[in-house]
C-alpha atoms as a PDB file:
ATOM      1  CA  UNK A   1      18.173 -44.589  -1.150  1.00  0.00           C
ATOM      2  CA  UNK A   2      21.766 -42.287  -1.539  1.00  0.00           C
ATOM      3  CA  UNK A   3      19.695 -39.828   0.496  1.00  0.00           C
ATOM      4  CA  UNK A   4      18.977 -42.557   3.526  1.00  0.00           C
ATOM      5  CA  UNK A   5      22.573 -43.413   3.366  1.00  0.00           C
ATOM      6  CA  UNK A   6      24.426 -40.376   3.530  1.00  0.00           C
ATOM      7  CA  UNK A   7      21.902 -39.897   6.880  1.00  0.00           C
ATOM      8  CA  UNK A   8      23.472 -42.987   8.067  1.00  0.00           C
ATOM      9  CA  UNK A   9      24.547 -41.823  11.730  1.00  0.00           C
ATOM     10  CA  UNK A  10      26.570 -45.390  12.269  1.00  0.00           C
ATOM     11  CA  UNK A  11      29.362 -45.710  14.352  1.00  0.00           C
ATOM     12  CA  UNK A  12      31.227 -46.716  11.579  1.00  0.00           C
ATOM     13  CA  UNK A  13      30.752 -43.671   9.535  1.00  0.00           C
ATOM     14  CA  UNK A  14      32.193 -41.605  12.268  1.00  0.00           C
ATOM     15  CA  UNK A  15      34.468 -38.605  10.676  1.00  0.00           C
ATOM     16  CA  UNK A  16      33.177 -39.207   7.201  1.00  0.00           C
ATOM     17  CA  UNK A  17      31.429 -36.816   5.382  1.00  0.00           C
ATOM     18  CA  UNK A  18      27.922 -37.641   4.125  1.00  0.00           C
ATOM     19  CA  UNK A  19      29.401 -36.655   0.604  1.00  0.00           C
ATOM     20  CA  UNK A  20      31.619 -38.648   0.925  1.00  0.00           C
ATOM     21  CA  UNK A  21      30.096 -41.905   1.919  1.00  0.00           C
ATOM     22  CA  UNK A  22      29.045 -42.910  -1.337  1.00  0.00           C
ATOM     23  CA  UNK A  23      31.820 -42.871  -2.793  1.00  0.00           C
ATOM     24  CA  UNK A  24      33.410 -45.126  -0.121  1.00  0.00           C
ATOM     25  CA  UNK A  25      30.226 -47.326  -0.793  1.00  0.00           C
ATOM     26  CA  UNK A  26      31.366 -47.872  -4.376  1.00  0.00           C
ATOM     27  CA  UNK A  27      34.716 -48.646  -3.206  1.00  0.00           C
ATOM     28  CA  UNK A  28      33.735 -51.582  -1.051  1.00  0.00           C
ATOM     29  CA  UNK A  29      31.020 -53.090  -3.055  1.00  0.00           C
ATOM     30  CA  UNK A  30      28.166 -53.230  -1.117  1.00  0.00           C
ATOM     31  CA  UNK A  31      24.306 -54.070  -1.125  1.00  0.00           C
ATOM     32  CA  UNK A  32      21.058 -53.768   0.352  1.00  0.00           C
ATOM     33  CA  UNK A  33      18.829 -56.600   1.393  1.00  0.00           C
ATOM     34  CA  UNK A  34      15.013 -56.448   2.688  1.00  0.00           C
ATOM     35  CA  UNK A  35      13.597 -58.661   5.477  1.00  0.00           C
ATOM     36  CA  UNK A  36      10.723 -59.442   6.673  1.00  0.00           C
ATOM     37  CA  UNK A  37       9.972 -60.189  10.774  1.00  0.00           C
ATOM     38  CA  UNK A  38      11.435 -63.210  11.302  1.00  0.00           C
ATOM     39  CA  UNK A  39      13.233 -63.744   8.572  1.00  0.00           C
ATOM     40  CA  UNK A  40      16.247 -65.183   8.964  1.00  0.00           C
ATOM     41  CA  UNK A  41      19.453 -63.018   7.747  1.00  0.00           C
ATOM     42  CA  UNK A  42      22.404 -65.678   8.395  1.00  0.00           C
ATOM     43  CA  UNK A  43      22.069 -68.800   9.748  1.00  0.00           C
ATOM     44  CA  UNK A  44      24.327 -70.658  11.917  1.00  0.00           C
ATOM     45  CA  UNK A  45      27.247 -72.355  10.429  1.00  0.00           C
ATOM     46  CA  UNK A  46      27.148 -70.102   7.597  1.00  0.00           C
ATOM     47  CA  UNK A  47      30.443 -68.458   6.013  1.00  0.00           C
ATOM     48  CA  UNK A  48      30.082 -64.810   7.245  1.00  0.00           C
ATOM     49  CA  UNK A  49      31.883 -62.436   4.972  1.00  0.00           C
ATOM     50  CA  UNK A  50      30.047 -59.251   4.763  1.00  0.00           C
ATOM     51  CA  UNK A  51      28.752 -57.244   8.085  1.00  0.00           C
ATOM     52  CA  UNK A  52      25.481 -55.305   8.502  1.00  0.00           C
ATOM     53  CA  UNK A  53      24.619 -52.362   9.205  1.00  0.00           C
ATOM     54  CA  UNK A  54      20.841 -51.580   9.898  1.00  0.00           C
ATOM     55  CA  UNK A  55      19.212 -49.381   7.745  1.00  0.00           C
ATOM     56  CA  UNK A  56      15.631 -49.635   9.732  1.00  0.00           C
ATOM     57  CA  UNK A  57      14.177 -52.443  11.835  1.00  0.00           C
ATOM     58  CA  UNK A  58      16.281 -54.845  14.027  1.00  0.00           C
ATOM     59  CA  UNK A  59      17.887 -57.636  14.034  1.00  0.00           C
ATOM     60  CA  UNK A  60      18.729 -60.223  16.837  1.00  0.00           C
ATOM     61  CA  UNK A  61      21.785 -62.566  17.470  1.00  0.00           C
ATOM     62  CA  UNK A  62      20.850 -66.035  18.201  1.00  0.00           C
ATOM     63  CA  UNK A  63      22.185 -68.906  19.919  1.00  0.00           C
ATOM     64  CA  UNK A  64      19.686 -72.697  19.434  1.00  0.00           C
ATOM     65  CA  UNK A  65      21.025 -75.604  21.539  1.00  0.00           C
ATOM     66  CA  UNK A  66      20.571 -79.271  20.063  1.00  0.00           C
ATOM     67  CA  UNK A  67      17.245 -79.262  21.989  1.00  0.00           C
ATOM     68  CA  UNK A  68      15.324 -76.489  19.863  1.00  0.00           C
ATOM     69  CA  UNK A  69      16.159 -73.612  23.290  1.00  0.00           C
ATOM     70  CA  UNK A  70      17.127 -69.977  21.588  1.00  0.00           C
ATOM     71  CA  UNK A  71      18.756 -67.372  23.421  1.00  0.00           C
ATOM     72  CA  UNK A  72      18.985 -64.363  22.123  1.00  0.00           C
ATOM     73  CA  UNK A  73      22.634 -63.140  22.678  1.00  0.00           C
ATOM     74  CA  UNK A  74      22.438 -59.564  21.646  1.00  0.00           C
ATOM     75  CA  UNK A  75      20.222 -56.642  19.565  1.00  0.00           C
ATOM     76  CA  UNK A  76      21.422 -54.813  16.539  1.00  0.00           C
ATOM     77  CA  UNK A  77      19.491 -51.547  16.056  1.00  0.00           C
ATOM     78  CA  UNK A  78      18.984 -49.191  13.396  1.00  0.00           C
ATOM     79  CA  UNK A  79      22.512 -47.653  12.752  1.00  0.00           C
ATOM     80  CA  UNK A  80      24.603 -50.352  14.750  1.00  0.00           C
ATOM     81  CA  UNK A  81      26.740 -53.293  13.170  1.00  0.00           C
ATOM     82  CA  UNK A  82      26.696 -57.005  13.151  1.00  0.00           C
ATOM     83  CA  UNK A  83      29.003 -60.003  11.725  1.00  0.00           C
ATOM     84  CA  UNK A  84      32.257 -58.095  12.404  1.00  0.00           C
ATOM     85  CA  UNK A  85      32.876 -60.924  15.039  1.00  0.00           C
ATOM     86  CA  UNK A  86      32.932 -63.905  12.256  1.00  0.00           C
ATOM     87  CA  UNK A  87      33.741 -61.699   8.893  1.00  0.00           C
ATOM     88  CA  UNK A  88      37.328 -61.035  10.744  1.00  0.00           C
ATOM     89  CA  UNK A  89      37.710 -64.778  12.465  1.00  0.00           C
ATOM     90  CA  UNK A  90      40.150 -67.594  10.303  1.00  0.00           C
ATOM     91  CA  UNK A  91      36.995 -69.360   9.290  1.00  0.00           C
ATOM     92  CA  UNK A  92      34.506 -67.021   9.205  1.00  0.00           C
ATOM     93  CA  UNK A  93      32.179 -69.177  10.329  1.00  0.00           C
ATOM     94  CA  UNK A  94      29.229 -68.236  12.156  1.00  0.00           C
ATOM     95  CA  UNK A  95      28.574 -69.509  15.538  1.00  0.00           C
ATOM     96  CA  UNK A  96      24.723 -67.855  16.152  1.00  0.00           C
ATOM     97  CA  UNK A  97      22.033 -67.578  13.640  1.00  0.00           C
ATOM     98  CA  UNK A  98      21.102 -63.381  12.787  1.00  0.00           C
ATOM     99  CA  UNK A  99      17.350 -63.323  12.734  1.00  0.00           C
ATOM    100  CA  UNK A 100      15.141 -59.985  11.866  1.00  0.00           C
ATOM    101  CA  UNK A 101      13.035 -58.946  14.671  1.00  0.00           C
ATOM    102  CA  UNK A 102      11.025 -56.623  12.850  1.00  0.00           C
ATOM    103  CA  UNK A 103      10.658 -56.037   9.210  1.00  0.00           C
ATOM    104  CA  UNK A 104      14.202 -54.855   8.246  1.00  0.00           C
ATOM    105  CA  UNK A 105      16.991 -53.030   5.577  1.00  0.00           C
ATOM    106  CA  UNK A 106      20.624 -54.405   6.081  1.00  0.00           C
ATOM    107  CA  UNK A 107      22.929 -52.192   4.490  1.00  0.00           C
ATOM    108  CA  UNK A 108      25.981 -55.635   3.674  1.00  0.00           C
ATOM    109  CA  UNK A 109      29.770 -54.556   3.205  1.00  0.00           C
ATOM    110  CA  UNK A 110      32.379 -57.395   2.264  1.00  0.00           C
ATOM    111  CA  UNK A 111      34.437 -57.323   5.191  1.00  0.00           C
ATOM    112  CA  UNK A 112      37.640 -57.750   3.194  1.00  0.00           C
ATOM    113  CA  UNK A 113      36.950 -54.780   1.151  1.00  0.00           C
ATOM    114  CA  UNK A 114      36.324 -52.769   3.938  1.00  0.00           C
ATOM    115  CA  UNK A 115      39.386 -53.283   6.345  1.00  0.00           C
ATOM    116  CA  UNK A 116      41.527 -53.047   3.001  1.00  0.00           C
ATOM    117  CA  UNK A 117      42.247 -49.621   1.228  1.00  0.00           C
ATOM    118  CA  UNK A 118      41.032 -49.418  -2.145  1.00  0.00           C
ATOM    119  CA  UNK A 119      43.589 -49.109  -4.991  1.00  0.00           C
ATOM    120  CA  UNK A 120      41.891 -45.338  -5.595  1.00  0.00           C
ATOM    121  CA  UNK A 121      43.564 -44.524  -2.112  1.00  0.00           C
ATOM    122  CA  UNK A 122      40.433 -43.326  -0.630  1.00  0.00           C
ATOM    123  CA  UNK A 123      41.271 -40.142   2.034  1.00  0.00           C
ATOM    124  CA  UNK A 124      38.506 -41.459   4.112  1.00  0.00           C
ATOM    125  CA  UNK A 125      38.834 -45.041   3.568  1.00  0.00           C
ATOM    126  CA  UNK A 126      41.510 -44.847   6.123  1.00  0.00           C
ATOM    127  CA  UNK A 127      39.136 -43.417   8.511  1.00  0.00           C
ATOM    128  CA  UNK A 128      36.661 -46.157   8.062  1.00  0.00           C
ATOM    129  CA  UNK A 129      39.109 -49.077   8.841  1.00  0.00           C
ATOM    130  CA  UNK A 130      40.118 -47.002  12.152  1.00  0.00           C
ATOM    131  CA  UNK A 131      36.127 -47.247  13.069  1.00  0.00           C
ATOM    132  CA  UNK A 132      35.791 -50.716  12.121  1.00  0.00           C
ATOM    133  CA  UNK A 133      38.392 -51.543  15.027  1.00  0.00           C
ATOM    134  CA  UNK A 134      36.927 -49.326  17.132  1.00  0.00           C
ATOM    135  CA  UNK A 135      33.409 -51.360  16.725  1.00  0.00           C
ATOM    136  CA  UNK A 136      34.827 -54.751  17.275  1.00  0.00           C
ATOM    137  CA  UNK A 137      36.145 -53.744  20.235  1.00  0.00           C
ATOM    138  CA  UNK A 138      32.979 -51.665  21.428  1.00  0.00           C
ATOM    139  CA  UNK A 139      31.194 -54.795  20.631  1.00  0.00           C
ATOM    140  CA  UNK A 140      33.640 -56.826  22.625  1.00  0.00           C
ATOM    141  CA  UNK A 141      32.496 -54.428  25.291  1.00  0.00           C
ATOM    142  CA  UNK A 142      28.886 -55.249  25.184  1.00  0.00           C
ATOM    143  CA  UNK A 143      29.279 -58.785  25.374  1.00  0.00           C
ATOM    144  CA  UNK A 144      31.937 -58.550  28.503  1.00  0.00           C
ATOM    145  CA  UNK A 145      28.728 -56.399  29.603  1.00  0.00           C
ATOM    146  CA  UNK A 146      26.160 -59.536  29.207  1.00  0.00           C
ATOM    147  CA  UNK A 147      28.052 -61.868  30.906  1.00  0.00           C
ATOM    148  CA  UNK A 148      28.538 -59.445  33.539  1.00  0.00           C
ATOM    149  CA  UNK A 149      24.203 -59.734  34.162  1.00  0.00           C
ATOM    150  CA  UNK A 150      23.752 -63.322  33.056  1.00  0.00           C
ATOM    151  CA  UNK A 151      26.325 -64.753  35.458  1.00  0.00           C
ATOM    152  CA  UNK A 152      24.493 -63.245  38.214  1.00  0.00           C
ATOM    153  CA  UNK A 153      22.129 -66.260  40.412  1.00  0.00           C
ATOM    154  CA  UNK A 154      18.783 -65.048  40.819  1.00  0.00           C
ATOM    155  CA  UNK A 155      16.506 -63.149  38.206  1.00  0.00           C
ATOM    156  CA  UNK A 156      16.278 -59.833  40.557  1.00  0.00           C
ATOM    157  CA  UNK A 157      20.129 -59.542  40.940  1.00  0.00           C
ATOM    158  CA  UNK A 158      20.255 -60.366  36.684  1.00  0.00           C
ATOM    159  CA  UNK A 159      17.444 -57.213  36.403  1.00  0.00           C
ATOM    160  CA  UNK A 160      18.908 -55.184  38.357  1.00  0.00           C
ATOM    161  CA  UNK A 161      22.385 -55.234  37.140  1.00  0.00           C
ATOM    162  CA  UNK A 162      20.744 -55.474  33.174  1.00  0.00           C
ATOM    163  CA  UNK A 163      19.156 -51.901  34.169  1.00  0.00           C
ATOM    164  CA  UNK A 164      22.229 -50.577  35.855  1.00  0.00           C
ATOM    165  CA  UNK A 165      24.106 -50.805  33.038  1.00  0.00           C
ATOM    166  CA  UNK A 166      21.847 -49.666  30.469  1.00  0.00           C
ATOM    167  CA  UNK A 167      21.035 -46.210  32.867  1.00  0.00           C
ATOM    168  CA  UNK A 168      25.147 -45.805  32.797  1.00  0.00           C
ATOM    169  CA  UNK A 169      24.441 -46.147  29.217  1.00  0.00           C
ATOM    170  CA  UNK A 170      21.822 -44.095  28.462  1.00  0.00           C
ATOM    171  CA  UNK A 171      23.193 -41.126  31.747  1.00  0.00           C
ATOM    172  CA  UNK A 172      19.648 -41.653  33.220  1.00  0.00           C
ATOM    173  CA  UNK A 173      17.301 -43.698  35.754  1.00  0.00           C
ATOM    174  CA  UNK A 174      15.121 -42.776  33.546  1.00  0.00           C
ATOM    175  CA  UNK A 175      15.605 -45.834  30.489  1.00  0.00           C
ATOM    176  CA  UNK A 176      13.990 -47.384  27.632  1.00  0.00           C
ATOM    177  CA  UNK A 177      15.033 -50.639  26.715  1.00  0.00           C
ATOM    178  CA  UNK A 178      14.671 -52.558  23.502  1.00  0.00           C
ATOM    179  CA  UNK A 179      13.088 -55.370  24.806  1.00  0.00           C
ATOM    180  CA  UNK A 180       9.337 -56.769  25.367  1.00  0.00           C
ATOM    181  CA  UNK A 181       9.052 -59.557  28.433  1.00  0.00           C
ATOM    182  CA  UNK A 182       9.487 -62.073  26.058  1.00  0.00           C
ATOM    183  CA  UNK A 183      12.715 -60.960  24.680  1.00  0.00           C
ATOM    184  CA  UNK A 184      14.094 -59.602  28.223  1.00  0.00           C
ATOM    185  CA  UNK A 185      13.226 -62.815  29.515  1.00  0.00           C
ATOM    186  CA  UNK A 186      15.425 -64.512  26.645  1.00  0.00           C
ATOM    187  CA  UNK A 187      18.226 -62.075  26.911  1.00  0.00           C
ATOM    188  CA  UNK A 188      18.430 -62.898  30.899  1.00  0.00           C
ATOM    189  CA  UNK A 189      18.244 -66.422  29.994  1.00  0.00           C
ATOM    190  CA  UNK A 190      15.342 -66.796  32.745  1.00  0.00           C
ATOM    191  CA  UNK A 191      11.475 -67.948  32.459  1.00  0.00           C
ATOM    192  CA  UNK A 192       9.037 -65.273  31.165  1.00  0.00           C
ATOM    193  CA  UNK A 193       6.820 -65.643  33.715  1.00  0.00           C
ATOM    194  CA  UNK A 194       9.233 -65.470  36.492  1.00  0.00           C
ATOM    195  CA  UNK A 195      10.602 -62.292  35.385  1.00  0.00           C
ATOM    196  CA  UNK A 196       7.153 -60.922  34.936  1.00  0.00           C
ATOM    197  CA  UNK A 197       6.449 -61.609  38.917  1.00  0.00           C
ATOM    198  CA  UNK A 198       9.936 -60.445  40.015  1.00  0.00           C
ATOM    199  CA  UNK A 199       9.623 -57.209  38.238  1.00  0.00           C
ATOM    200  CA  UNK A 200       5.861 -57.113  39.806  1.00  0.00           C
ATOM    201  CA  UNK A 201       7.822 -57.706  43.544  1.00  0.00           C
ATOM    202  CA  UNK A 202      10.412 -55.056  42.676  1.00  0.00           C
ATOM    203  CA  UNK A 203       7.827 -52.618  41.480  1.00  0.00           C
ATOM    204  CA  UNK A 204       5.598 -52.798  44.830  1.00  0.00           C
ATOM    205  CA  UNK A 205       9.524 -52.955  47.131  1.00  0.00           C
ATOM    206  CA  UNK A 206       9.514 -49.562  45.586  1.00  0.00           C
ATOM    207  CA  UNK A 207      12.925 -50.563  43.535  1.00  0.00           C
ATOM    208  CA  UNK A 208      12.182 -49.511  39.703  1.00  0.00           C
ATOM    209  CA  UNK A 209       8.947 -48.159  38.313  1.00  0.00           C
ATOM    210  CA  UNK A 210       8.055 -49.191  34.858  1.00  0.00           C
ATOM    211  CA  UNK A 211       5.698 -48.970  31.844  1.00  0.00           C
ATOM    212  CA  UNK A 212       6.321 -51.627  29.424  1.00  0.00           C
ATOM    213  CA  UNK A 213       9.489 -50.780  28.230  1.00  0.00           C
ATOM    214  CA  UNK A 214       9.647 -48.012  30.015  1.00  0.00           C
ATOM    215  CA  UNK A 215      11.929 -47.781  33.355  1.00  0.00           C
ATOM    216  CA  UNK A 216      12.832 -45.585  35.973  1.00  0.00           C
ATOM    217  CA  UNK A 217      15.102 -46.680  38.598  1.00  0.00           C
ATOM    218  CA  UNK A 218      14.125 -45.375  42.112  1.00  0.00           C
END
C-alpha cells in the first residue's frame, strides 16, 4: 500500500516528493477505507471531517429530494478529492450523500490536520495546505461549470454545452466522458430516454459522433 501511495498523482500532492508523502501521511493521521459499488461513503446530514481522495474506483456526489429523486451533482475519480466543501464549512455538515459508483479505496485525511502544520514543522506540509486551497477553489470551478449546462432549457443545448466544456477540458473534440446514459442523463438532470433520442437526432444532424462514452465533436 506505501508503494500505491507514493504513486498517488493527486492534485493535492502537487510539489511533494513521493518520499516524502508518507511522512506527511503520518503527520495528518489518515486511513484507508474499502467500498463496495454502491456503497454508501457519507450520507447526508452527516458531520464531514475528513476528505477523500480516491485510491481506485469512483465515487459520486448525491443530492435525494423528499420524494426519493437523486441527482447526481458531480464525479470524483481516481486521484481527485471530495468533502473539502463541508470538512472546511462552520458545521461541517453534509448537504449530499457520497455514494461509490464502482467498487472503491478512499484514501480519508482529517481536514483539520491537514490545513494545520504539524508541530514537527513539516517542509512540505506547507506545500500541501497551499494545494488544498487551490482544490477548493478548482472545485468551486467545476460546479460554476455545472450550472453553467444545467441552467440551459432544452436537453440538446444542456449536451452540447456538457461536451463543450469537457473538449476545453480534455484540448480535444475528440472526448471520453465518465458517464453511461444513465448517469449523463442524471448529471443533466433530464429523462434517460430523452437524452438517448436527442443524442440519436444530433448524431444523424451530423453534430457529434459517438460510441458509448466515446465522443467526437464534428
Amino acid at each position: 500500500m506505501n508503494d500505491i501511495l507514493k504513486k498517488l498523482d493527486s492534485p493535492l500532492f502537487e510539489g511533494i516528493q513521493p518520499e516524502d508523502r508518507m511522512a506527511m501521511l503520518g503527520c495528518t493521521g489518515y486511513h484507508i477505507g474499502s467500498f463496495h459499488k454502491g456503497d454508501i461513503v457519507a450520507f447526508e446530514d452527516e458531520n464531514i471531517k475528513h476528505i477523500g481522495i480516491v485510491i481506485s474506483g469512483a465515487v459520486d456526489m448525491i443530492k435525494e429530494d423528499i420524494w426519493g429523486n437523486k441527482t447526481m451533482l458531480v464525479r470524483t475519480c481516481m486521484n481527485e478529492v471530495f468533502g473539502e466543501t463541508f470538512a472546511c464549512g462552520s458545521d461541517n455538515l453534509s448537504v449530499v450523500t457520497f455514494q461509490a459508483s464502482e467498487d472503491s479505496q478512499i484514501l480519508f485525511m482529517p481536514f483539520d490536520r491537514v490545513m494545520h502544520s504539524c508541530t514537527m514543522a513539516c517542509q512540505f506540509h506547507q506545500r500541501l495546505i497551499e494545494n488544498m486551497v487551490r482544490v477548493i477553489a478548482n472545485k468551486n470551478r467545476d460546479l460554476m461549470r455545472k450550472v453553467e449546462v444545467v441552467s440551459k432549457r432544452t436537453i440538446r443545448e444542456k449536451l452540447l454545452t456538457y461536451l463543450s466544456v469537457q473538449a476545453q477540458v480534455q484540448e480535444s473534440r475528440y472526448l471520453e466522458i465518465p458517464f453511461g446514459r444513465v448517469e449523463l442523463a442524471e448529471y443533466l438532470c433530464v429523462d434517460r430516454s430523452a437524452l438517448t433520442r436527442e443524442l440519436a437526432k444530433m448524431k444523424v444532424e451530423g453534430l457529434i459522433d459517438f460510441d458509448r462514452n466515446c465522443f467526437r465533436m464534428l
